[in-house]
C-alpha atoms as a PDB file:
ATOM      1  CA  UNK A   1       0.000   0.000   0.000  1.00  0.00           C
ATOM      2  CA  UNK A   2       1.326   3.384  -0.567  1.00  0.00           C
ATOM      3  CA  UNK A   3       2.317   5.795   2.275  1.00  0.00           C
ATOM      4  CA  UNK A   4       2.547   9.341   1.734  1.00  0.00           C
ATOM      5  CA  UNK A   5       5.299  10.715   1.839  1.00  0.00           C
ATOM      6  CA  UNK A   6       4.833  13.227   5.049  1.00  0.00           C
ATOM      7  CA  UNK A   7       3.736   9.920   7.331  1.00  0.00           C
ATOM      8  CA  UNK A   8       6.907   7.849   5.790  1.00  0.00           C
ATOM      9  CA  UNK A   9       9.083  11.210   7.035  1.00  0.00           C
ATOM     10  CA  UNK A  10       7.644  11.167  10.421  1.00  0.00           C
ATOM     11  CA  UNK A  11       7.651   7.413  10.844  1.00  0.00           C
ATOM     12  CA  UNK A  12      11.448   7.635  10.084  1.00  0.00           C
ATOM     13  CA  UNK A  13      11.121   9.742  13.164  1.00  0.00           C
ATOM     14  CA  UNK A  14       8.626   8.164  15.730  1.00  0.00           C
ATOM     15  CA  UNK A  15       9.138   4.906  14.045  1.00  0.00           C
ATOM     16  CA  UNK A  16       6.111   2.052  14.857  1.00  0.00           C
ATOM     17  CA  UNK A  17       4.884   4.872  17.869  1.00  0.00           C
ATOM     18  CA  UNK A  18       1.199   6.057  17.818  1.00  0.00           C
ATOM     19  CA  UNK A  19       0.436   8.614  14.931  1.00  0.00           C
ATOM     20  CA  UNK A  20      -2.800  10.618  14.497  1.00  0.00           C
ATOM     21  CA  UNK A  21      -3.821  10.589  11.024  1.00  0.00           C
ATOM     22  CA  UNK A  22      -7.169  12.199   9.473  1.00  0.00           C
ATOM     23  CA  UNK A  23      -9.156   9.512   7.486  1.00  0.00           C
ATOM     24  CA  UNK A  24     -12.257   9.834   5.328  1.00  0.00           C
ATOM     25  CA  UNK A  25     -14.231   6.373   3.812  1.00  0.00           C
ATOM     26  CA  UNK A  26     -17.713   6.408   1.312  1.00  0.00           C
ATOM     27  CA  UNK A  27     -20.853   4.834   1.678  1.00  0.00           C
ATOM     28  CA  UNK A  28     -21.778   4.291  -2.149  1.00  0.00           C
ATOM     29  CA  UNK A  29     -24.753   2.818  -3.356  1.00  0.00           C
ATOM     30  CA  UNK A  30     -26.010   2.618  -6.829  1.00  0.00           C
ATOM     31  CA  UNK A  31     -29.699   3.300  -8.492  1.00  0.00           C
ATOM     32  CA  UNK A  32     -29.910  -0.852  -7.564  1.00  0.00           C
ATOM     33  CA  UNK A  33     -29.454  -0.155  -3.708  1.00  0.00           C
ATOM     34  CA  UNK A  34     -26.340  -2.303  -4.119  1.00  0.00           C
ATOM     35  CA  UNK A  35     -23.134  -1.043  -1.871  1.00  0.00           C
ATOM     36  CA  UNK A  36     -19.777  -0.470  -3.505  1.00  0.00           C
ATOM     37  CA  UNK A  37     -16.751  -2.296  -1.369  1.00  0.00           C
ATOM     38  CA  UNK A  38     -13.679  -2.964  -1.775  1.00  0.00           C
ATOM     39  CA  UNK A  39     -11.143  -6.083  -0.850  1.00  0.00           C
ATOM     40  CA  UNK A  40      -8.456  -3.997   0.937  1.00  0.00           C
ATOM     41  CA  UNK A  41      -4.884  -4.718  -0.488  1.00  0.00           C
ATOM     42  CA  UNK A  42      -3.606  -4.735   3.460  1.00  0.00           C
ATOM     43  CA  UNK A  43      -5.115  -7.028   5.174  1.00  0.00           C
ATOM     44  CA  UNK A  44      -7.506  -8.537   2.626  1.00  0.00           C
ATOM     45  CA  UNK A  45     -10.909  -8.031   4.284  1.00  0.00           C
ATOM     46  CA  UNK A  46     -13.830  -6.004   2.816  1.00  0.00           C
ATOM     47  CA  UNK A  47     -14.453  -2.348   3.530  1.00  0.00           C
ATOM     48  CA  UNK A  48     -15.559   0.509   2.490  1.00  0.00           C
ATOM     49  CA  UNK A  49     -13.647   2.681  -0.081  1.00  0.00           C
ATOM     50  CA  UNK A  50     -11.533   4.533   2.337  1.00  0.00           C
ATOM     51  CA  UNK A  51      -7.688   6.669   2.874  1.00  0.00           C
ATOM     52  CA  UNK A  52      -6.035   9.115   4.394  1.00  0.00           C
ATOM     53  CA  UNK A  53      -6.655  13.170   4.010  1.00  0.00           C
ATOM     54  CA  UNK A  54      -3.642  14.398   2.467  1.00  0.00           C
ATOM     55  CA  UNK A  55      -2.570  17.483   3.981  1.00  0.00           C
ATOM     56  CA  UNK A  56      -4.217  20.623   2.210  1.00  0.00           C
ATOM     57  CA  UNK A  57      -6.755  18.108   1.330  1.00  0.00           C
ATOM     58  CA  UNK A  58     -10.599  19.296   2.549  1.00  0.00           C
ATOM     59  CA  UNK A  59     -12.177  15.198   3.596  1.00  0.00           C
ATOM     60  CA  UNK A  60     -15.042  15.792   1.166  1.00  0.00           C
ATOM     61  CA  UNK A  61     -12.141  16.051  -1.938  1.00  0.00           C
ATOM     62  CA  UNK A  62     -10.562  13.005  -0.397  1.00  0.00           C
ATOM     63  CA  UNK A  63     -13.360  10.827  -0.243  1.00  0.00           C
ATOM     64  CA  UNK A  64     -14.266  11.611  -3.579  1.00  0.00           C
ATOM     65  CA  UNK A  65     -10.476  10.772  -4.716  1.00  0.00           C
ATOM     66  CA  UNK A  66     -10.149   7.856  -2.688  1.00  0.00           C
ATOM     67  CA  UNK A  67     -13.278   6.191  -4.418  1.00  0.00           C
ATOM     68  CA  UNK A  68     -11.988   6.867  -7.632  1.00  0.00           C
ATOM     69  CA  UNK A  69      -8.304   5.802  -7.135  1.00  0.00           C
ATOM     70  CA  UNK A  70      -9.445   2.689  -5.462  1.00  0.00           C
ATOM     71  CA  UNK A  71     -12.421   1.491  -7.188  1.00  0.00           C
ATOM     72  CA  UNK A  72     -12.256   3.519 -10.734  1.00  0.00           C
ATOM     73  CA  UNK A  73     -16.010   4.474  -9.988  1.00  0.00           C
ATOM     74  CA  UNK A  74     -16.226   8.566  -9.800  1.00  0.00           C
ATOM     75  CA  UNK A  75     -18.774   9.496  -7.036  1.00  0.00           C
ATOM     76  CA  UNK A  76     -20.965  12.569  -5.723  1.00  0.00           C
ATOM     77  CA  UNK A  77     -21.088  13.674  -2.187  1.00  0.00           C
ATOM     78  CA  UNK A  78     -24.635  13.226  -1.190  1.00  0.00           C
ATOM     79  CA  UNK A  79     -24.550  13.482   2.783  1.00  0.00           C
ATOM     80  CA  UNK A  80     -21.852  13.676   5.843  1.00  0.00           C
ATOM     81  CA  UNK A  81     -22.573  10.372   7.803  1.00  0.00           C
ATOM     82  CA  UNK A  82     -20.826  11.005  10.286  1.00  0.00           C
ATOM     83  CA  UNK A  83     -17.108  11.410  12.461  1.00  0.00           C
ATOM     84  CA  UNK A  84     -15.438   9.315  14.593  1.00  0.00           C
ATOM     85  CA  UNK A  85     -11.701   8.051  16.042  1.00  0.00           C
ATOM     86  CA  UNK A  86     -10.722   4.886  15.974  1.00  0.00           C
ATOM     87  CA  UNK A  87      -7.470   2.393  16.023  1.00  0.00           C
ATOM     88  CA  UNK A  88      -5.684   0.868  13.688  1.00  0.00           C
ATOM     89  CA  UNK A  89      -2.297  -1.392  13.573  1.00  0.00           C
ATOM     90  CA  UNK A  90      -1.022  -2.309  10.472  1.00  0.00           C
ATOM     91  CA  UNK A  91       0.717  -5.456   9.443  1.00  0.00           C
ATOM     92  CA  UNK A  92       4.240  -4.169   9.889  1.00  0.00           C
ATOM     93  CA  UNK A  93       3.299  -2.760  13.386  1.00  0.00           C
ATOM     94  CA  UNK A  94       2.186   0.478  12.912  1.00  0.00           C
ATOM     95  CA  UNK A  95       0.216   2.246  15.461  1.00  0.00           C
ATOM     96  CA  UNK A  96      -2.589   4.867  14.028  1.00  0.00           C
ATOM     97  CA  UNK A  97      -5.429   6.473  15.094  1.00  0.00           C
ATOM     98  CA  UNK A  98      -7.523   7.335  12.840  1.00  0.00           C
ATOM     99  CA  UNK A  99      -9.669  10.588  13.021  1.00  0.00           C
ATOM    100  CA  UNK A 100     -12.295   9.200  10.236  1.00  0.00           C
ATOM    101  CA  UNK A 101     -14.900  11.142   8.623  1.00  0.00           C
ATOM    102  CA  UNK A 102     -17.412   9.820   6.305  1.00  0.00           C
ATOM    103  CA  UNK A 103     -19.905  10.617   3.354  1.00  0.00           C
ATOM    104  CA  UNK A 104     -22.940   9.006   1.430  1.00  0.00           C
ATOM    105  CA  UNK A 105     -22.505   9.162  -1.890  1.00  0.00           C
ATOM    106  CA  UNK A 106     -23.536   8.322  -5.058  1.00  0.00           C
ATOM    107  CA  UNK A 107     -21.621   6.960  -8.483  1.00  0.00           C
ATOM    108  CA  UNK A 108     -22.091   9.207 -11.112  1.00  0.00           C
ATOM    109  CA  UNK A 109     -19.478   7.608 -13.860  1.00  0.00           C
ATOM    110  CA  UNK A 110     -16.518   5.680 -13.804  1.00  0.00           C
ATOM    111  CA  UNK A 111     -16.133   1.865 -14.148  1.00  0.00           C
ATOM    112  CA  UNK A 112     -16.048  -0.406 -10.869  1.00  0.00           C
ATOM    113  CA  UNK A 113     -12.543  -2.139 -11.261  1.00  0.00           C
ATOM    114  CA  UNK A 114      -9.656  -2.972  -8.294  1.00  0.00           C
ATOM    115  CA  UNK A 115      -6.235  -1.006  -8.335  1.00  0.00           C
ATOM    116  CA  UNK A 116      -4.591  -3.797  -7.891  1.00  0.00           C
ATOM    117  CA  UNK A 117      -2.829  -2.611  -4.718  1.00  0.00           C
ATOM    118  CA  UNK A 118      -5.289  -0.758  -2.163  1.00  0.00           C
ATOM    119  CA  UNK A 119      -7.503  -2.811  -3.317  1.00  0.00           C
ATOM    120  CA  UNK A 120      -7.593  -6.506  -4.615  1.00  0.00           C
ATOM    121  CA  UNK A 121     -11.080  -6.583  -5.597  1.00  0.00           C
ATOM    122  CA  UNK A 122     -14.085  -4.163  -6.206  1.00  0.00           C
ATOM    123  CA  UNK A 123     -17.555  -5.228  -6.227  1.00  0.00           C
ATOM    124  CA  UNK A 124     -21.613  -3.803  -5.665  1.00  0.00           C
ATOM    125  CA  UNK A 125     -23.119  -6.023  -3.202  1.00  0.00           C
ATOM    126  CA  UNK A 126     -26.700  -6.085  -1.965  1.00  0.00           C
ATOM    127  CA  UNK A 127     -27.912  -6.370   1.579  1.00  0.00           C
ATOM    128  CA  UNK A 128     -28.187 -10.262   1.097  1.00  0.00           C
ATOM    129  CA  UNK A 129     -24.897 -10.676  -0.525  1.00  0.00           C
ATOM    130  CA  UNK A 130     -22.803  -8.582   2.070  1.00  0.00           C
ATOM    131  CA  UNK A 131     -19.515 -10.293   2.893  1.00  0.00           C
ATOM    132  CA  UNK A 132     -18.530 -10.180   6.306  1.00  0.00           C
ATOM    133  CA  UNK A 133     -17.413  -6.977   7.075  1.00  0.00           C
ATOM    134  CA  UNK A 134     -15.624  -5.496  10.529  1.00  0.00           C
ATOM    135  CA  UNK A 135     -17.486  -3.113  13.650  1.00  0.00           C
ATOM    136  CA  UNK A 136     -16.303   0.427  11.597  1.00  0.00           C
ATOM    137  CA  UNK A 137     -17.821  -0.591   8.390  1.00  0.00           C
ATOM    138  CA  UNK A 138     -20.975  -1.622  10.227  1.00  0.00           C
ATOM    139  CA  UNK A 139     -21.155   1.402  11.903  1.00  0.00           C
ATOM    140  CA  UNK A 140     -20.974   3.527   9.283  1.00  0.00           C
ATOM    141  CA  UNK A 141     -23.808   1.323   7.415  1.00  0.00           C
ATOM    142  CA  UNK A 142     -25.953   1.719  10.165  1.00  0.00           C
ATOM    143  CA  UNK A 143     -25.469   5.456  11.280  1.00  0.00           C
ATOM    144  CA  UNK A 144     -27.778   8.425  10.506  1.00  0.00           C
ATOM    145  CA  UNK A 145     -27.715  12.366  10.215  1.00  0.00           C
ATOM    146  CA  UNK A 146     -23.975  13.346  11.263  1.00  0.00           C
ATOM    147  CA  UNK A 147     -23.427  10.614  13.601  1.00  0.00           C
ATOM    148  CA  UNK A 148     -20.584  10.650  16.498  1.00  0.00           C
ATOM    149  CA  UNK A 149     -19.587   9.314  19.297  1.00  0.00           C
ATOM    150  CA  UNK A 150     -21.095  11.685  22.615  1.00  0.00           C
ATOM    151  CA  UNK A 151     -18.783  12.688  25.013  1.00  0.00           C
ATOM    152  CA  UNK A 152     -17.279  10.628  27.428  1.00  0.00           C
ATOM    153  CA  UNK A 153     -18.402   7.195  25.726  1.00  0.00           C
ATOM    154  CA  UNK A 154     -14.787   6.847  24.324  1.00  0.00           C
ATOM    155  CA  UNK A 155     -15.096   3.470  21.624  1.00  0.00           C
ATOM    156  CA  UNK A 156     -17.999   3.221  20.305  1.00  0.00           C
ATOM    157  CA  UNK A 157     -20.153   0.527  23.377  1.00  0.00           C
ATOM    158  CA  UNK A 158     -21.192  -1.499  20.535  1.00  0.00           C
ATOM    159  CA  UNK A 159     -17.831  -2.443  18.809  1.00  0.00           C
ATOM    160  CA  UNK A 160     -16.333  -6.084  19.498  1.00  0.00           C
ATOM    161  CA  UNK A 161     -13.042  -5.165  17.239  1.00  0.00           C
ATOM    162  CA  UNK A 162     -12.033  -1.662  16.520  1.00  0.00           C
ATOM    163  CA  UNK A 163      -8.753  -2.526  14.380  1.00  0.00           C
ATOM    164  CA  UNK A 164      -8.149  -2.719  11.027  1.00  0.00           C
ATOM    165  CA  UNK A 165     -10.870  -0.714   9.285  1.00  0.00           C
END
């Protein structure tokens, strides 16, 4: 997977140590109700089109690049589903946390096809086909209007694994 380069300078500094990073994912679904996801080229598990805000970078213009980069399908913002932090450790240890927004959108062009190294595989999936997915992606799926965690509840109560999103 490709690191930018400003977190490959710092981890040359810090190393495997805990980095905040600013993170933005998509909720896509087509004029079908089916849900765009992606087979993540990390850790090989399904998700949500997701990646990092470069800096500079507002999240809405990242989530829209993201999609794109890793899924070839060009997408329009439709709603801000919500904001939340969560952990991460990556296979070559790797501490992150993750200060994750994301958006509902909608595909407007593009054709659905894997990068071939965020992602292994790209597919629309509908409620019945859904392959097992982890705690984040299900809470995104199932949040409404802005959604975030209230003060003082830390992880989200109802998450069994917050890693690897």
């Amino acid at each position: 997977m490709t690191v930018p380069d400003y977190v490959g300078k710092l981890r040359a500094h810090i190393g495997h140590d805990l980095l905040l990073l600013p993170g933005a994912s998509a909720i896509v679904y087509d004029d079908e109700q089916r849900l765009l996801l992606v087979r993540r080229g990390d850790n090989g598990r399904w998700s949500l089109p997701a990646g990092m805000i470069d800096p500079g970078e507002q999240p809405s213009d990242a989530v829209v690049r993201e999609v794109y980069e890793e899924t070839g399908v060009h997408v329009a913002i439709e709603s801000l589903g919500g904001v939340a932090t969560h952990p991460v450790t990556y296979p070559n240890g790797d501490h992150c946390e993750y200060l994750h927004v994301w958006f509902r959108c909608r595909p407007v062009g593009g054709q659905a096809r894997p990068d071939g190294d965020e992602s292994l595989e790209v597919g629309w999936f509908t409620a019945g086909e859904l392959p097992q997915l982890d705690e984040w992606a299900k809470l995104r799926l199932s949040a409404t209007g802005g959604w975030f965690a209230p003060p003082g509840a830390g992880t989200h109560p109802g998450l069994s694994d917050p890693r690897a999103l």
